[in-house]
C-alpha atoms as a PDB file:
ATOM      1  CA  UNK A   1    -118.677  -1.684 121.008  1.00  0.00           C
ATOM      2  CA  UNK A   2    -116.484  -2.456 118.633  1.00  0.00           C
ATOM      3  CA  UNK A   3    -113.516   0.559 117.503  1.00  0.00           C
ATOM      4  CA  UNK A   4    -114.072   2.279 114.544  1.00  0.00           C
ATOM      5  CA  UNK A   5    -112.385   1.671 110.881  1.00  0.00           C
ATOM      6  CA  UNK A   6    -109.472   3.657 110.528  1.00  0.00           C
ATOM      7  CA  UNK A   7    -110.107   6.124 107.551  1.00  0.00           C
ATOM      8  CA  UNK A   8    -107.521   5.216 104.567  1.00  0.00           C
ATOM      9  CA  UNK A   9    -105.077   8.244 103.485  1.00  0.00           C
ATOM     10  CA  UNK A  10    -105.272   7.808  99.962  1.00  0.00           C
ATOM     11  CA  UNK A  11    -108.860   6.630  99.693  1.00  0.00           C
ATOM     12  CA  UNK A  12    -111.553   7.254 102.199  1.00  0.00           C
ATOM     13  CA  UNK A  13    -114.107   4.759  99.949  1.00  0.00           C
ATOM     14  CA  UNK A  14    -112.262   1.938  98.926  1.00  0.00           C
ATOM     15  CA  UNK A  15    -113.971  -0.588 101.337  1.00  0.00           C
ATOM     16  CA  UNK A  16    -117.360   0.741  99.149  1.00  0.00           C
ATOM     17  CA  UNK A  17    -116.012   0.621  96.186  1.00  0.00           C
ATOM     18  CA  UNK A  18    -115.099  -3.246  96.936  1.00  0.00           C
ATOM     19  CA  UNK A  19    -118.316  -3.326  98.087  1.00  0.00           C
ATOM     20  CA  UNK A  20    -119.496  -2.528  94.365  1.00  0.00           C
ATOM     21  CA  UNK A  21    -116.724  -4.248  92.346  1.00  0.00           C
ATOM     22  CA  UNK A  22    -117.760  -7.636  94.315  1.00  0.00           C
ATOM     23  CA  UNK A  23    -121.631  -6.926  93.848  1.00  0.00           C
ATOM     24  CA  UNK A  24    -120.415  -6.114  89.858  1.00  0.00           C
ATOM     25  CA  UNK A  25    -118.774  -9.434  89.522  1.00  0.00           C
ATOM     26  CA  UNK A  26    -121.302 -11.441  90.844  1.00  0.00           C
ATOM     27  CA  UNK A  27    -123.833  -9.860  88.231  1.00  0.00           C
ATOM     28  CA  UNK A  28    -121.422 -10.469  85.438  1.00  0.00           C
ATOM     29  CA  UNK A  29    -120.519 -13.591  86.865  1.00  0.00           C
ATOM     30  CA  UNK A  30    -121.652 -17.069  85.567  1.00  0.00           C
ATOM     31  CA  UNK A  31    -124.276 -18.149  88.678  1.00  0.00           C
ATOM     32  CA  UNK A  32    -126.221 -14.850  87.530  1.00  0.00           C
ATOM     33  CA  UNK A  33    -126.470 -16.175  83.794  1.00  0.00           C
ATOM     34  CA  UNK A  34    -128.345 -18.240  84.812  1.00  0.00           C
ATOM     35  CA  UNK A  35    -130.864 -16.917  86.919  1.00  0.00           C
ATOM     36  CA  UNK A  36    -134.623 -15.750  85.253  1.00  0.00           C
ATOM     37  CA  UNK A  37    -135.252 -12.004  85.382  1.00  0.00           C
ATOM     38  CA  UNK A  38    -137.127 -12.190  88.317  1.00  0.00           C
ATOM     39  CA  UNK A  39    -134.704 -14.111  90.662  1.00  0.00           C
ATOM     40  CA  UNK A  40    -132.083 -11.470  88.948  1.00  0.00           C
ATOM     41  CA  UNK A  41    -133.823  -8.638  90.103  1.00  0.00           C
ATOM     42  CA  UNK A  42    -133.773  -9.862  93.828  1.00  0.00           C
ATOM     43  CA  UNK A  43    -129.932 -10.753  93.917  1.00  0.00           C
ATOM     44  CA  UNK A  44    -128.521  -7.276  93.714  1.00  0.00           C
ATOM     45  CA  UNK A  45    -131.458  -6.059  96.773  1.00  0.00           C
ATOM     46  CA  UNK A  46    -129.618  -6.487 100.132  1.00  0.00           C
ATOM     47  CA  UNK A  47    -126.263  -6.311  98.867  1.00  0.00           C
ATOM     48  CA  UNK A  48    -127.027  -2.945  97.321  1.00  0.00           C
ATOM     49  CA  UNK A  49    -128.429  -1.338 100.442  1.00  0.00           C
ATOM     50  CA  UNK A  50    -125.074  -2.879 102.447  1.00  0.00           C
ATOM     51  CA  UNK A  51    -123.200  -1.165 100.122  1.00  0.00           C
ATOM     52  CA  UNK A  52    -125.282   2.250 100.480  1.00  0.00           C
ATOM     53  CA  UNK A  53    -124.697   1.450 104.313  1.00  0.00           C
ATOM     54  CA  UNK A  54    -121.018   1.357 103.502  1.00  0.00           C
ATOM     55  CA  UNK A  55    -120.731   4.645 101.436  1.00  0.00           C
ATOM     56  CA  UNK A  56    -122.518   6.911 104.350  1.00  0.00           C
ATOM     57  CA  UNK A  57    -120.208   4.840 106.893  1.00  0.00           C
ATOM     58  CA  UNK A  58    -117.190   5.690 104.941  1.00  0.00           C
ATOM     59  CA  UNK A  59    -118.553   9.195 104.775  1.00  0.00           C
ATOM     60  CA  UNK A  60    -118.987   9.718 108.234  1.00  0.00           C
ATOM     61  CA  UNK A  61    -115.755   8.348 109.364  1.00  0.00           C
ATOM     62  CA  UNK A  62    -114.230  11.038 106.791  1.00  0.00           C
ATOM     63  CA  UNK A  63    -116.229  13.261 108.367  1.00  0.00           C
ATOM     64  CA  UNK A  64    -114.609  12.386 111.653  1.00  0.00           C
ATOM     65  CA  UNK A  65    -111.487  12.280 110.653  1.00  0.00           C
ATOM     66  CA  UNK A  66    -111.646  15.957 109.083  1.00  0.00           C
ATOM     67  CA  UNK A  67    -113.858  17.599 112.413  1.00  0.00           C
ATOM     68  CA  UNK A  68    -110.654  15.593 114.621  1.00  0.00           C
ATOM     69  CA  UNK A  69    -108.024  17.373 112.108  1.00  0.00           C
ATOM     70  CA  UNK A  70    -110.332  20.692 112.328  1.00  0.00           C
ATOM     71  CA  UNK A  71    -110.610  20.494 116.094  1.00  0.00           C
ATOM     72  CA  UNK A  72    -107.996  18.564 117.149  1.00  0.00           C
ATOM     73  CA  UNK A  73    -108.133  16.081 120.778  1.00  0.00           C
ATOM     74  CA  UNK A  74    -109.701  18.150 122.782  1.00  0.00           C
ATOM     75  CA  UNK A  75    -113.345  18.634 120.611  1.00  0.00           C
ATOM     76  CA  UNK A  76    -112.877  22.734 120.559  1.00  0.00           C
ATOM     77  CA  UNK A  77    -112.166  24.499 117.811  1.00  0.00           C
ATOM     78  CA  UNK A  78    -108.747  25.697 117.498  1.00  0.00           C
ATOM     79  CA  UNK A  79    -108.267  29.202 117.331  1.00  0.00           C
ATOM     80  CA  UNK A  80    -107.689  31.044 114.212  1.00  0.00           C
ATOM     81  CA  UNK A  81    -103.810  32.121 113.621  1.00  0.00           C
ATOM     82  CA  UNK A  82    -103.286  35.981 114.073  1.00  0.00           C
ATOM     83  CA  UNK A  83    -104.069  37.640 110.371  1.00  0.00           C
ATOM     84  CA  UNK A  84    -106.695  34.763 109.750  1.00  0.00           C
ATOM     85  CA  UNK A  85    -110.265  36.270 109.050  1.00  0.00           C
ATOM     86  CA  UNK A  86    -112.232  35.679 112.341  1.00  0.00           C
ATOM     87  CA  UNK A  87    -109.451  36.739 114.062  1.00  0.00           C
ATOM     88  CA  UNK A  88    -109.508  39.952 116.446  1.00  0.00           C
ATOM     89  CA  UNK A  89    -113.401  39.743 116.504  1.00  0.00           C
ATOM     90  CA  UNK A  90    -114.705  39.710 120.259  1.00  0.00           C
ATOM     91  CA  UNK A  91    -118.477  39.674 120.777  1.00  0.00           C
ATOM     92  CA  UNK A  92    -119.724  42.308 122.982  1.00  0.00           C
ATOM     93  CA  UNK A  93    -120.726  41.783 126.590  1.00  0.00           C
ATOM     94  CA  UNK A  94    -124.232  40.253 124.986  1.00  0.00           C
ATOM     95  CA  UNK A  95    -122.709  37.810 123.070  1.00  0.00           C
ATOM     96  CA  UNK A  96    -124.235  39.481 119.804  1.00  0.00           C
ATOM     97  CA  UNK A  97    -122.864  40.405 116.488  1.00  0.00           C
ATOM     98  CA  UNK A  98    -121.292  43.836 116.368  1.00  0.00           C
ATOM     99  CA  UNK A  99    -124.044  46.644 114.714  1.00  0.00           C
ATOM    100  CA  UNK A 100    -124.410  46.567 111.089  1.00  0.00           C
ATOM    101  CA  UNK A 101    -122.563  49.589 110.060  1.00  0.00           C
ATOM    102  CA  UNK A 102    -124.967  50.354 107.123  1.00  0.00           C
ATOM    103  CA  UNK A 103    -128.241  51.221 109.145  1.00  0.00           C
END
């Protein structure tokens, strides 16, 4: 299996947006002036979805990238600084919520 993309700093969706500008210039391009509606209509079809494929890929890998920032090498959550809200919080011996105070 190949290794994933690395995300880019400054712009998680600039492979997409490549993606698009290349699918863009082809349409405004010459070899599409020339093409009848119909055979128009199919030029844009399985480039489109690869570039759909692209924008959920780039999503996820942000996704990964912010979850690995969030949680760090190990995969667990890191634990909230002292003073951050969560913090101090224990569950009981059940593992439940504490008792709404308003009942």
């Amino acid at each position: 299996m190949a290794a994933y993309a690395t995300v880019p700093p400054d712009d998680p969706f600039a492979v997409s947006k490549a993606m698009f500008d290349a699918l863009a210039a082809g349409l405004a391009g010459p070899a599409a002036a020339g093409l009848t509606a119909f055979e128009l209509e199919d030029l844009p079809g399985e480039e489109s979805r690869k570039v759909i494929r692209q924008l959920l890929q780039d999503h996820y890998d942000l996704r990964a990238l912010r979850e690995e920032r969030r949680h760090g090498n190990s995969g667990l959550p890191r634990r909230a600084p002292t003073g951050s809200p969560g913090h101090g919080w224990r569950p009981g011996t059940s593992g439940a919520w504490p008792p709404c105070s308003a009942r």
